[in-house]
Each structure stands twice: as C-alpha cells, then as structure tokens.
N, C-alpha and C. Protein backbone atom coordinates (compact mmCIF):
# COMPACT_ATOMS: atom_id res chain seq x y z
N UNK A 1 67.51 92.82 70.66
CA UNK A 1 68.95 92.56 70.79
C UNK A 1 69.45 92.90 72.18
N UNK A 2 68.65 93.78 72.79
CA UNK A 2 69.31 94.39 74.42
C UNK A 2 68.63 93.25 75.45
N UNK A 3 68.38 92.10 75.24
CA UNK A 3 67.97 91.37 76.12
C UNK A 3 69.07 90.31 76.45
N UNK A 4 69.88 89.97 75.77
CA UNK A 4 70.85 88.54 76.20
C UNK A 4 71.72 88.94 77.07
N UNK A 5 71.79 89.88 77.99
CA UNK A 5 73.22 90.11 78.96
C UNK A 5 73.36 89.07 80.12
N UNK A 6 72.19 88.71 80.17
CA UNK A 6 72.08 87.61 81.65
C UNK A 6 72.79 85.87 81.06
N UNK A 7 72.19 86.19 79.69
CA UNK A 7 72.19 84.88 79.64
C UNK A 7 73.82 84.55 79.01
N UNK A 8 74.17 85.54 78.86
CA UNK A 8 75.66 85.77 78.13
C UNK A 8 76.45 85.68 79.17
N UNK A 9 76.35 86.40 80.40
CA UNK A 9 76.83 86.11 81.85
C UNK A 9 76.76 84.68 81.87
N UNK A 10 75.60 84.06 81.90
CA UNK A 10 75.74 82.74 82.13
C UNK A 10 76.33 81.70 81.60
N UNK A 11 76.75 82.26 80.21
CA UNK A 11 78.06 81.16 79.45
C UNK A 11 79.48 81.53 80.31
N UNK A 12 79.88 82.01 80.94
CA UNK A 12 81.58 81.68 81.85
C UNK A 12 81.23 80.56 81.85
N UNK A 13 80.36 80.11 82.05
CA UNK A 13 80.52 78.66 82.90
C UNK A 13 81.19 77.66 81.81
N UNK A 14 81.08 78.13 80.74
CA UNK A 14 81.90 77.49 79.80
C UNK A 14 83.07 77.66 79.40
N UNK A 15 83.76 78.63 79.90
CA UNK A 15 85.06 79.55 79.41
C UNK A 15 85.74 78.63 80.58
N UNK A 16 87.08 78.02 80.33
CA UNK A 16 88.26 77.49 81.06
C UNK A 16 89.12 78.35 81.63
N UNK A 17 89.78 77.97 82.52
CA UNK A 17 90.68 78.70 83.11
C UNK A 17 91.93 78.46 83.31
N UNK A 18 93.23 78.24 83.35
CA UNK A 18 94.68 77.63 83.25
C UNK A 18 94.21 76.51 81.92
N UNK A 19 94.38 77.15 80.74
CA UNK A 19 94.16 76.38 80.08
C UNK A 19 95.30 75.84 79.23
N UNK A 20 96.34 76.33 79.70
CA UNK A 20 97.95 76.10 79.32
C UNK A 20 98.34 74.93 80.69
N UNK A 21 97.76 74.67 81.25
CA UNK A 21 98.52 73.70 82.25
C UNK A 21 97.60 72.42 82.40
N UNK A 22 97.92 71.66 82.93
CA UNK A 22 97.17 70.41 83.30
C UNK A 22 96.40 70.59 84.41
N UNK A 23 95.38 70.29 84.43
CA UNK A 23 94.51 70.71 85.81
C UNK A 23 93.74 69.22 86.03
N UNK A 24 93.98 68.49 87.31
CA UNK A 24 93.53 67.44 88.01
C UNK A 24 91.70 68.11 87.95
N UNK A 25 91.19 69.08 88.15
CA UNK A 25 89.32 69.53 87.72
C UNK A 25 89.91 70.97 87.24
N UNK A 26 89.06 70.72 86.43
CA UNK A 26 88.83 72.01 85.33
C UNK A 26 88.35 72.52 86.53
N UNK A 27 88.90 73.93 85.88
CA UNK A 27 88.26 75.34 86.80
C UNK A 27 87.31 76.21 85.73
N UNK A 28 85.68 76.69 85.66
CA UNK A 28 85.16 77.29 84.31
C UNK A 28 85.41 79.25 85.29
N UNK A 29 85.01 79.75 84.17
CA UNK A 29 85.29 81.57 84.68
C UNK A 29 83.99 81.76 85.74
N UNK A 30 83.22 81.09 86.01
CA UNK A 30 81.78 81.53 86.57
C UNK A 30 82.08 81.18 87.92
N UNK A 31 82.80 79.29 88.24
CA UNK A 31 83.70 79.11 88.79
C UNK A 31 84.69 79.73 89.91
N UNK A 32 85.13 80.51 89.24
CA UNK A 32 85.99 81.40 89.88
C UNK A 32 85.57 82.52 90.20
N UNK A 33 84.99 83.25 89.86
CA UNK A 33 84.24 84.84 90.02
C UNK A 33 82.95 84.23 91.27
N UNK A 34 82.95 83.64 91.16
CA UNK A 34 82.34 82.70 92.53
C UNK A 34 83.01 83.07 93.89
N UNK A 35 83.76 82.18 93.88
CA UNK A 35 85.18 81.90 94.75
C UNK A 35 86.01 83.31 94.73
N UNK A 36 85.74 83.84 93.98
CA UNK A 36 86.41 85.72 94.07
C UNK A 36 85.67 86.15 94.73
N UNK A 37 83.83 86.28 94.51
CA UNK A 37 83.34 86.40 95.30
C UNK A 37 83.26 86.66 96.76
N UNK A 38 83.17 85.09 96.97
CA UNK A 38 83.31 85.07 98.24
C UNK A 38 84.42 85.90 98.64
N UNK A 39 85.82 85.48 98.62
CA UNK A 39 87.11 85.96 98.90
C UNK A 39 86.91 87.59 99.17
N UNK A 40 86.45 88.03 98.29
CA UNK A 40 86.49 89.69 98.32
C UNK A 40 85.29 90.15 99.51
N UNK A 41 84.10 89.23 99.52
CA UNK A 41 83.84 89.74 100.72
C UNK A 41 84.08 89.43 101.92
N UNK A 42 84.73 88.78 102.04
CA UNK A 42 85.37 87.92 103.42
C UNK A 42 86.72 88.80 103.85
N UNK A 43 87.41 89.11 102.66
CA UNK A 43 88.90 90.40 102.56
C UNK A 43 87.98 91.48 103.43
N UNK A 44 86.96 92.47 102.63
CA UNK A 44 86.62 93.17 103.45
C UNK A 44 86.06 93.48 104.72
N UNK A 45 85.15 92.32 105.45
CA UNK A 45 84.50 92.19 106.47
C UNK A 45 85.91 91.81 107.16
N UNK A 46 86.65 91.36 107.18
CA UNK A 46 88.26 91.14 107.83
C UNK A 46 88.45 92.44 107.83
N UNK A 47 88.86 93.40 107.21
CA UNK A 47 89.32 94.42 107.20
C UNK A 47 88.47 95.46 108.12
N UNK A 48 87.66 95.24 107.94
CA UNK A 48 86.01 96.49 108.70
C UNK A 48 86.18 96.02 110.64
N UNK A 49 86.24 94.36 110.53
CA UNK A 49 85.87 94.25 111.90
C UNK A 49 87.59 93.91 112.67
N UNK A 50 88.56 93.60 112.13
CA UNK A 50 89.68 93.15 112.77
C UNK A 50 90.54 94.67 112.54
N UNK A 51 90.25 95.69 111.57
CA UNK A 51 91.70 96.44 111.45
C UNK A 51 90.91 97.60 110.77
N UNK A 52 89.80 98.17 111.75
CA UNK A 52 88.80 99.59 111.29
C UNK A 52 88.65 100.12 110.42
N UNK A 53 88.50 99.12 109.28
CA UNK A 53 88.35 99.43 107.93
C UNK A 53 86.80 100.28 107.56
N UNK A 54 86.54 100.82 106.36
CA UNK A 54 85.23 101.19 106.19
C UNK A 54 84.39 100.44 105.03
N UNK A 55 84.85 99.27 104.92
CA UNK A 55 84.98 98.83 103.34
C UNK A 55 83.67 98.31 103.16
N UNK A 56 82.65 98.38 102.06
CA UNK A 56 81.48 97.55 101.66
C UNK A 56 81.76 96.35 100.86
N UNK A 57 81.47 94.82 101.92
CA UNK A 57 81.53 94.15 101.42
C UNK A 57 80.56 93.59 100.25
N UNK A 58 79.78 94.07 100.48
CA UNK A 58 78.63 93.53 99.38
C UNK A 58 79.11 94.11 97.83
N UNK A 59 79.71 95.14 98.04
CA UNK A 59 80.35 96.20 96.91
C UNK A 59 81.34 95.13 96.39
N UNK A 60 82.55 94.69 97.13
CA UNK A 60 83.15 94.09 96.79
C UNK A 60 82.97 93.15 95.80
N UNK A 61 81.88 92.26 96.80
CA UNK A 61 81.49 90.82 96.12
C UNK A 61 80.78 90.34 94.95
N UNK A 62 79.86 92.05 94.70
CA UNK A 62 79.56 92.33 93.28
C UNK A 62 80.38 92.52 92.10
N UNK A 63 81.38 93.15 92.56
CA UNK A 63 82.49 93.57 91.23
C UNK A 63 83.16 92.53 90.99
N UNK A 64 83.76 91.48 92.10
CA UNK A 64 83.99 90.10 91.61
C UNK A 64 83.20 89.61 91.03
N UNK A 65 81.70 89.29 91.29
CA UNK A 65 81.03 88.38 90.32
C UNK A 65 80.72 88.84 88.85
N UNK A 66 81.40 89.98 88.86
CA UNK A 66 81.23 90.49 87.53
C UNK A 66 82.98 90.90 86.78
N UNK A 67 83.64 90.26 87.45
CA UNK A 67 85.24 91.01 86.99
C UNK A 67 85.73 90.04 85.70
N UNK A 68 85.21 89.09 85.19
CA UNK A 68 85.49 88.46 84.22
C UNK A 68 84.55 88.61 83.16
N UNK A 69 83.75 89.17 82.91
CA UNK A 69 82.24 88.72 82.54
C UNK A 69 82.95 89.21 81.26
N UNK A 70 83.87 90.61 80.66
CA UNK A 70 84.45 90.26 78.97
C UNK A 70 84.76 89.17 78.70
N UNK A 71 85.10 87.78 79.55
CA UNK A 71 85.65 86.89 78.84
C UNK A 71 84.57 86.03 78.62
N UNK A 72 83.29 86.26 78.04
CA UNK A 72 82.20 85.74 77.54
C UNK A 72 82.70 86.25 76.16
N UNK A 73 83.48 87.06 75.75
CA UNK A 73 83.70 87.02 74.40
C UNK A 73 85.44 86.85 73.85
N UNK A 74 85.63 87.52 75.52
CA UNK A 74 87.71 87.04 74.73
C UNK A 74 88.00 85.60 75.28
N UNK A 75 87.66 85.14 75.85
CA UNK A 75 87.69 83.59 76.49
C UNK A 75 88.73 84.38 77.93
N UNK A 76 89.51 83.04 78.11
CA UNK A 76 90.45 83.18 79.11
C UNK A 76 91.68 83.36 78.78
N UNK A 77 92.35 84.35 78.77
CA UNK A 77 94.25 84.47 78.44
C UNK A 77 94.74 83.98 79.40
N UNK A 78 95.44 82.99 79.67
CA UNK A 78 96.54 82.91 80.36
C UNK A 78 97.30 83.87 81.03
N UNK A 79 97.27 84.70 82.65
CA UNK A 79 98.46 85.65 83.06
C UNK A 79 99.72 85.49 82.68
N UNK A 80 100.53 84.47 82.07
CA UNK A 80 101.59 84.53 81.61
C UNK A 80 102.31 85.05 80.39
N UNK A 81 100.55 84.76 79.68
CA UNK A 81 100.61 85.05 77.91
C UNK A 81 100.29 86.92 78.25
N UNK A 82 99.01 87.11 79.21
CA UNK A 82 98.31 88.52 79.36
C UNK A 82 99.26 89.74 79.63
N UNK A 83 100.94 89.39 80.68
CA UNK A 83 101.36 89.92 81.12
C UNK A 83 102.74 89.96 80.33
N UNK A 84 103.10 89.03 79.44
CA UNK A 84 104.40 89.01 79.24
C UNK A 84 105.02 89.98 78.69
N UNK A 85 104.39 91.55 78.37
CA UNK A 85 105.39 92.39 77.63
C UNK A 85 103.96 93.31 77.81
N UNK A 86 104.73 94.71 78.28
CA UNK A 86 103.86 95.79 78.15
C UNK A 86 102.69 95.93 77.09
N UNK A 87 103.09 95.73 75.62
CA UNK A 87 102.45 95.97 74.63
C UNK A 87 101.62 94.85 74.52
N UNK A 88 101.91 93.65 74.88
CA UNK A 88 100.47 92.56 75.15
C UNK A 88 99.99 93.14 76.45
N UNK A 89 100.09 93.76 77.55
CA UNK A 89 99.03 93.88 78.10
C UNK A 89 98.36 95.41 77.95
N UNK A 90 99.10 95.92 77.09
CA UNK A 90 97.89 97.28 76.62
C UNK A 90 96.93 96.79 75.69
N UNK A 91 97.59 95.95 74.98
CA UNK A 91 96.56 95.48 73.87
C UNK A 91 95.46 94.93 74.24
N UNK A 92 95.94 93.70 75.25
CA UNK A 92 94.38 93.03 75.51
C UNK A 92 93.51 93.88 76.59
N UNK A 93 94.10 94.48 77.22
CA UNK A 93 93.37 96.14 78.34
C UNK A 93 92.26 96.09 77.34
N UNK A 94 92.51 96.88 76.20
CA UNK A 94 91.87 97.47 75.02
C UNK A 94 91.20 96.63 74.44
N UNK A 95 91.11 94.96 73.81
CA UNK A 95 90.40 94.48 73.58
C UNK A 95 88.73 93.85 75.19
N UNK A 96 89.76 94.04 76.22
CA UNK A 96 88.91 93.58 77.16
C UNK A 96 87.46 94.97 77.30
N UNK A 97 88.51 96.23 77.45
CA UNK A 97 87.20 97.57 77.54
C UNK A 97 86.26 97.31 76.19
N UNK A 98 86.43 97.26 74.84
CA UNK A 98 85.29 96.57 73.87
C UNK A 98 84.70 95.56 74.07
N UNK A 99 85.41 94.87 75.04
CA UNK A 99 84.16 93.52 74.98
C UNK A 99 83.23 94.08 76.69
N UNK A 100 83.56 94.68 77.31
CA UNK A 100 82.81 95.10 78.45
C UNK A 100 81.71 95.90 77.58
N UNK A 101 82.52 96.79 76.79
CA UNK A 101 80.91 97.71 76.26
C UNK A 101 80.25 96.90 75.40
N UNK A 102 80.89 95.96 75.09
CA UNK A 102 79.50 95.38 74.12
C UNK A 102 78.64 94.15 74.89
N UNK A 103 79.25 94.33 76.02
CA UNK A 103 78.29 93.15 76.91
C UNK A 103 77.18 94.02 77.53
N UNK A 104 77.12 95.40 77.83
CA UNK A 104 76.62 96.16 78.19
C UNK A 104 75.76 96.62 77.53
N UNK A 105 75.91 96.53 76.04
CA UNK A 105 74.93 97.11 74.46
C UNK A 105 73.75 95.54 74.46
N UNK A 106 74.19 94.88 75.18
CA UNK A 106 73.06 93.91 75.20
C UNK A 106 72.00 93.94 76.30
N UNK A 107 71.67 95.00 77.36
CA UNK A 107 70.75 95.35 78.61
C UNK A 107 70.06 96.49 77.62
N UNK A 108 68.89 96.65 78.38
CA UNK A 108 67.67 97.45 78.22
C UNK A 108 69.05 99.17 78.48
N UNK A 109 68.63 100.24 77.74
CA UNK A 109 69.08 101.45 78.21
C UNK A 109 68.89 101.72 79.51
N UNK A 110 68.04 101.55 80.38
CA UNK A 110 67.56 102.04 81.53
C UNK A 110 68.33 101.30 82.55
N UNK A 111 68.82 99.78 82.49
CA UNK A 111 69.70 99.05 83.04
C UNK A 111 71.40 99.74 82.74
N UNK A 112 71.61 99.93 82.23
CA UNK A 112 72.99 100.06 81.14
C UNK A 112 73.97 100.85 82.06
N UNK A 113 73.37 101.87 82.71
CA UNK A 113 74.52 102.50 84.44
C UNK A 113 74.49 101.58 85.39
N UNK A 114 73.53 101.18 85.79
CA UNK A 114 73.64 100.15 86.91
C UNK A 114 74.96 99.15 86.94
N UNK A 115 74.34 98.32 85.62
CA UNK A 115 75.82 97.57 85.34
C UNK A 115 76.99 97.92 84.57
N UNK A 116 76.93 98.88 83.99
CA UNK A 116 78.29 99.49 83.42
C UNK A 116 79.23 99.74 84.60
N UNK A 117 78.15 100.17 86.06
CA UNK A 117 78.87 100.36 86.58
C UNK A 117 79.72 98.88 88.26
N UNK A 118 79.44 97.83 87.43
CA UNK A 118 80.32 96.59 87.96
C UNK A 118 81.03 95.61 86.93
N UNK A 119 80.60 95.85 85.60
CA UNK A 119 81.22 95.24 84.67
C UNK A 119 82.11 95.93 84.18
N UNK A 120 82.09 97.20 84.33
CA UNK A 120 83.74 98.23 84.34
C UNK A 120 83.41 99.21 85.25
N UNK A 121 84.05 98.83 86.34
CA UNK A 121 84.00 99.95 87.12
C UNK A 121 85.11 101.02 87.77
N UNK A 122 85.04 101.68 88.29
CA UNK A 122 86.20 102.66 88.70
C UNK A 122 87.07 101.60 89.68
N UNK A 123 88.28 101.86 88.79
CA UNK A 123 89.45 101.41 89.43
C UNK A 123 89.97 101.73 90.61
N UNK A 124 89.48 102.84 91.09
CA UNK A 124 90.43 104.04 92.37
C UNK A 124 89.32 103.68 93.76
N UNK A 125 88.07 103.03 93.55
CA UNK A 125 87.30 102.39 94.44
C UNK A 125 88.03 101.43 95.47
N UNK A 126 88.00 101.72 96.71
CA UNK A 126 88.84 100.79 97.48
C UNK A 126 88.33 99.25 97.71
N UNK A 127 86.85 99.20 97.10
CA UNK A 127 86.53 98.03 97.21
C UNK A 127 87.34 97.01 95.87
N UNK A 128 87.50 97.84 94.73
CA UNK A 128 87.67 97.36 93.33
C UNK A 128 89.68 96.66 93.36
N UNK A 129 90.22 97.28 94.75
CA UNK A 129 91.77 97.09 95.20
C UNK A 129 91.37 95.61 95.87
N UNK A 130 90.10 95.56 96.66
CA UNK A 130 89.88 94.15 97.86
C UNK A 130 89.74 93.18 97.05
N UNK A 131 89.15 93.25 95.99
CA UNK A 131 88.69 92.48 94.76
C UNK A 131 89.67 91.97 93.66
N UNK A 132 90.50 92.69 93.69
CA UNK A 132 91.72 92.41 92.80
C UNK A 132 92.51 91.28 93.56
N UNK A 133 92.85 91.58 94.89
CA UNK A 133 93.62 90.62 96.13
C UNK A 133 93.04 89.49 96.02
N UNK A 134 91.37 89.97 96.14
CA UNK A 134 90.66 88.42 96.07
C UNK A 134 90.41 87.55 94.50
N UNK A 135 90.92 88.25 93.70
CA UNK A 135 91.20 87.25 92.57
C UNK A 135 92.39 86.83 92.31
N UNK A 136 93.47 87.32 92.91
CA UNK A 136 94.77 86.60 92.92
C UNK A 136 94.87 85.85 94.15
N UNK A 137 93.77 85.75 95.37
CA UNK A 137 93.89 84.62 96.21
C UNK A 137 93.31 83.76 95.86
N UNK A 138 92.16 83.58 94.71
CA UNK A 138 91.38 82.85 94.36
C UNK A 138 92.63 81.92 93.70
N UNK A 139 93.41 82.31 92.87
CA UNK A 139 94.13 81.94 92.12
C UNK A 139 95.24 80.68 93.31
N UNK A 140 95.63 81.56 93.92
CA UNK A 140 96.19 80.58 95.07
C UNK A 140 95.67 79.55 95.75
N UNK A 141 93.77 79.67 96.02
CA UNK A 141 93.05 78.70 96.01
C UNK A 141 92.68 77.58 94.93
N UNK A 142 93.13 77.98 94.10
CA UNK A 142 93.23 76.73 93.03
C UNK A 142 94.10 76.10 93.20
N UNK A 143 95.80 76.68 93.46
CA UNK A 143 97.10 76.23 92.96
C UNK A 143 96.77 74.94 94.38
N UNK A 144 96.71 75.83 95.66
CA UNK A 144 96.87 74.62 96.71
C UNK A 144 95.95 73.58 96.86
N UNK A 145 94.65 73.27 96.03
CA UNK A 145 93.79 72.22 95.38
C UNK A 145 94.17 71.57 94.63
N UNK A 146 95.08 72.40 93.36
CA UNK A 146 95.71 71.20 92.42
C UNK A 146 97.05 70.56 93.38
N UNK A 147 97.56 71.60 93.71
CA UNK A 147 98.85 70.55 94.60
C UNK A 147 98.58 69.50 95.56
N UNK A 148 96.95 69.49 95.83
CA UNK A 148 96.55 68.49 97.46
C UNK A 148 96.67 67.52 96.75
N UNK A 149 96.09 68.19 95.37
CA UNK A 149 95.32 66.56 94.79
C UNK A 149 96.59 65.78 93.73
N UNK A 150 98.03 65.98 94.47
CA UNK A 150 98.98 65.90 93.58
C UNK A 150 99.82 66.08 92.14
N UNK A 151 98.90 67.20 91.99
CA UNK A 151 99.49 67.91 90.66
C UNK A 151 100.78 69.08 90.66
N UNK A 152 101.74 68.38 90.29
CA UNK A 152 103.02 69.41 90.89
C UNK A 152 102.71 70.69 89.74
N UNK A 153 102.16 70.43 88.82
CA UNK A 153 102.52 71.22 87.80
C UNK A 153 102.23 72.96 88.14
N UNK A 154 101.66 72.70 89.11
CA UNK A 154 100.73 74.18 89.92
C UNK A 154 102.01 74.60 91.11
N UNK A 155 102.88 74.43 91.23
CA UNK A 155 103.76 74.57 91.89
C UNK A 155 104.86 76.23 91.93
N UNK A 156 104.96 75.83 90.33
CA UNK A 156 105.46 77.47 89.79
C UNK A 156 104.26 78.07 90.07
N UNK A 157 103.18 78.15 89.38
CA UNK A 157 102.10 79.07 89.82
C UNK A 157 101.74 79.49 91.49
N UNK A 158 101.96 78.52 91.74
CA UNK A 158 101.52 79.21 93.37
C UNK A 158 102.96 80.22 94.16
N UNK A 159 104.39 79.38 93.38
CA UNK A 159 105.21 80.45 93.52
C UNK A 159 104.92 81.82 93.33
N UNK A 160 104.65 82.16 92.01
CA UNK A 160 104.69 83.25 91.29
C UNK A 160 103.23 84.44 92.29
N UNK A 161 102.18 83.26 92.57
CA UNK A 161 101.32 84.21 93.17
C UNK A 161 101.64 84.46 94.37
N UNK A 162 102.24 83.73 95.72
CA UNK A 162 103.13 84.39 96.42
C UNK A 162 103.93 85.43 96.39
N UNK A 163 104.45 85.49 95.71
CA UNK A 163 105.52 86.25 95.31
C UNK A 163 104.72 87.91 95.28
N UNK A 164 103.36 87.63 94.49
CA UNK A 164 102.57 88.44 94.27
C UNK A 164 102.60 89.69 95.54
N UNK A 165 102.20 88.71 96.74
CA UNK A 165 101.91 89.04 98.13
C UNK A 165 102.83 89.05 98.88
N UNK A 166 103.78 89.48 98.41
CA UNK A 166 104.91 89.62 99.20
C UNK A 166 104.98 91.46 99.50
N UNK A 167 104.49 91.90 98.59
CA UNK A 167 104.53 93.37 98.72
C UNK A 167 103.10 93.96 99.16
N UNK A 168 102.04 93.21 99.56
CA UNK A 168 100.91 93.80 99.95
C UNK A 168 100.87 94.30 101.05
N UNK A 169 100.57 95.16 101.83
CA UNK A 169 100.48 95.73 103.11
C UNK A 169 99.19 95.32 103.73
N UNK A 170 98.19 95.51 103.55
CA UNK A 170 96.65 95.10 103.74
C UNK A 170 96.78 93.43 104.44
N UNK A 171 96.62 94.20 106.25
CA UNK A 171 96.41 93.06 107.27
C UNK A 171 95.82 92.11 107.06
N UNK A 172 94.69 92.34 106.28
CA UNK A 172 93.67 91.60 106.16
C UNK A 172 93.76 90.63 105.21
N UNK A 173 94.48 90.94 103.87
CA UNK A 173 95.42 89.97 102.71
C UNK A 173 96.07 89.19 103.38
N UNK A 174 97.00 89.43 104.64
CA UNK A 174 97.82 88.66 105.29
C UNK A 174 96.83 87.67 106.30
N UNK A 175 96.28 88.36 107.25
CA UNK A 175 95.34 87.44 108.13
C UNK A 175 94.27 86.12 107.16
N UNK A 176 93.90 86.76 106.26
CA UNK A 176 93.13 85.33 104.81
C UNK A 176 94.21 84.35 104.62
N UNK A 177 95.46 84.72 104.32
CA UNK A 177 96.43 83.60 103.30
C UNK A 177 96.70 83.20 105.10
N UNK A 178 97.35 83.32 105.86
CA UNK A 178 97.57 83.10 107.18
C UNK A 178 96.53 81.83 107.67
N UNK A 179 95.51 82.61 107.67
CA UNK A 179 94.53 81.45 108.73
C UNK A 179 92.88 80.90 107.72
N UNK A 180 93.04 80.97 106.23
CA UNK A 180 92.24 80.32 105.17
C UNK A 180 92.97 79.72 103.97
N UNK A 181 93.51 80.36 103.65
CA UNK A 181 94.23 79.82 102.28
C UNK A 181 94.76 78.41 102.07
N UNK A 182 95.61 78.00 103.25
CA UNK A 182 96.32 76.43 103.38
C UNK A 182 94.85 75.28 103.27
N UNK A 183 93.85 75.76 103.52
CA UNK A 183 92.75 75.04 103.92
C UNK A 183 92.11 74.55 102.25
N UNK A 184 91.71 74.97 101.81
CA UNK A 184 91.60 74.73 100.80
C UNK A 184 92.53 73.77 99.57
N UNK A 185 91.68 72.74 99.55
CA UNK A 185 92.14 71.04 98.81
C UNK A 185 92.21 70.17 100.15
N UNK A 186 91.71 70.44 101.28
CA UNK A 186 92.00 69.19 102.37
C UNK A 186 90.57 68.94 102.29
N UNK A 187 90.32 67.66 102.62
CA UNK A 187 89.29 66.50 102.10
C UNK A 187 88.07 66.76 102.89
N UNK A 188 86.82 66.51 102.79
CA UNK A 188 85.88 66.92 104.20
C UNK A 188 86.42 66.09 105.23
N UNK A 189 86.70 65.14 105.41
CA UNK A 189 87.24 64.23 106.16
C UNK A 189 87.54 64.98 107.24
N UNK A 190 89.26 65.37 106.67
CA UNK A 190 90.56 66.70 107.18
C UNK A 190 89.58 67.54 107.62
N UNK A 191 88.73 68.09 107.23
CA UNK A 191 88.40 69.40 107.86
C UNK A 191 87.30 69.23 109.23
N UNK A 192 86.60 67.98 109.11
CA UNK A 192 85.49 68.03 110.46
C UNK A 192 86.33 67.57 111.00
C-alpha cells in the first residue's frame, strides 16, 4: 500500500483548475505547480542576485511542485468558494492537512520526512512566502493568456489578483509582474 505516492502525484494532471469559469485551454493542477515552479524559482534568484537576498531557489521550486499535490484527493476549490467566509477556509485548511497525510501514508517509512517535508511544509520558511507569490503570479499568468486569447471572462480574476499585489513589498514580486508577467499569452510570433 506505501508504494502509489508517485503515481498519485501523477494524477494532477487530471484535476482542473478555474473550473467555475470558462477557460479558452483548460489549465490541469500538474499544469500549474509547473509554472509555480518555475515562477518561484525565478522570484528567488531575482531576489538573491538583484536585491541581496539569501533565498534557495531550488527550495523554492520544490515546494511549488509539490504545493497542490492534496488535491489528488480534494480536487480543485475554486479561491472564491475556498476563501469566502472564515469558517470555509478553516474547514477546507483541515480537510487539505488529512489529505497531505494520507498522501504521505502511501511512501515507504524511510521516505515519509523527506517528503512530509515539501508536501506540508513549514510555513515560516522564507522560501515557502516566494512560493506562495509564485502561485498567485501563476494565477495572473493564466488570467493574461485567457485575456490574449480573448476571453473577457478572466478579467475580474486578474483584477482581484492584482489587487492581491498591491500590498507586497518584495522587489522582486514587483520586478517579475513589471518586466515578465505582461508577456505571457503573446504568440511565438510577438515574442521573436
């Protein structure tokens, strides 16, 4: 039974994402923790070499590829549905920490710290703050893809995640949305 964790990882790719809105290409969770990925280590190497940060990007880029991985069993909530009232988001907190430990009850014991410690990891980690930024820019990298490709419906959403970043301090959050973010949905064409 402690053997399926890899391959359980490997179903996101089936889990949807804005699945309350119309999306011109489906976005799957594997998808995105991808594209968080990247983002989170690109946030920190910005931060290390432009504004003397100490940050491990590789750290980063791990905890993204693993920051969704409960929703191999809760699927995808909607942030609108996840956030709308304190008591929905304690609740699903609490259903998300059971589905982390039981994704974890599926590795060998001897594995089980290693990844316990990126499939829930300490919050107060400054890499686990770069990673959070880079999944709500990821999010902004969707909205300005669905809007290239003329889907207004992503319009409030990219509001709302602005809005997000309006209170971030972190140069390096600002220097990404600044001189990467607009780039994303322009055609190869646009870009060579």
């Amino acid at each position: 039974m402690n053997d399926k964790f890899f391959s359980l990882i490997a179903r996101l790719r089936h889990i949807d994402r804005w699945s309350l809105m119309r999306n011109m290409r489906k976005e799957n969770v594997a998808e995105h923790s991808y594209i968080t990925a990247v983002v989170a280590h690109a946030l920190c190497a910005i931060e290390n070499e432009l504004y003397g940060g100490k940050l491990n990007p590789d750290r980063a880029a791990v905890l993204a590829l693993y920051h969704d991985s409960a929703e191999v069993f809760t699927g995808d909530l909607p942030t609108p549905v996840k956030y709308r009232s304190d008591e929905l988001k304690t609740a699903y907190k609490a259903i998300e920490e059971k589905a982390e430990k039981k994704l974890i009850e599926f590795l060998p014991p001897e594995l089980s710290d290693t990844f316990s410690k990126v499939v829930s990891p300490n919050k107060t980690e400054p890499e686990y703050k770069f990673m959070k930024y880079a999944d709500k820019l990821a999010a902004l990298i969707k909205c300005n893809e669905e809007l290239s490709a003329g889907n207004a419906e992503f319009a409030a959403a990219k509001k709302s995640v602005e809005k997000a970043f309006e209170s971030v301090q972190e140069k390096s959050v600002k220097y990404f949305i600044e001189n990467f973010a607009d780039s994303f949905g322009v055609s190869l064409d646009e870009s060579l």
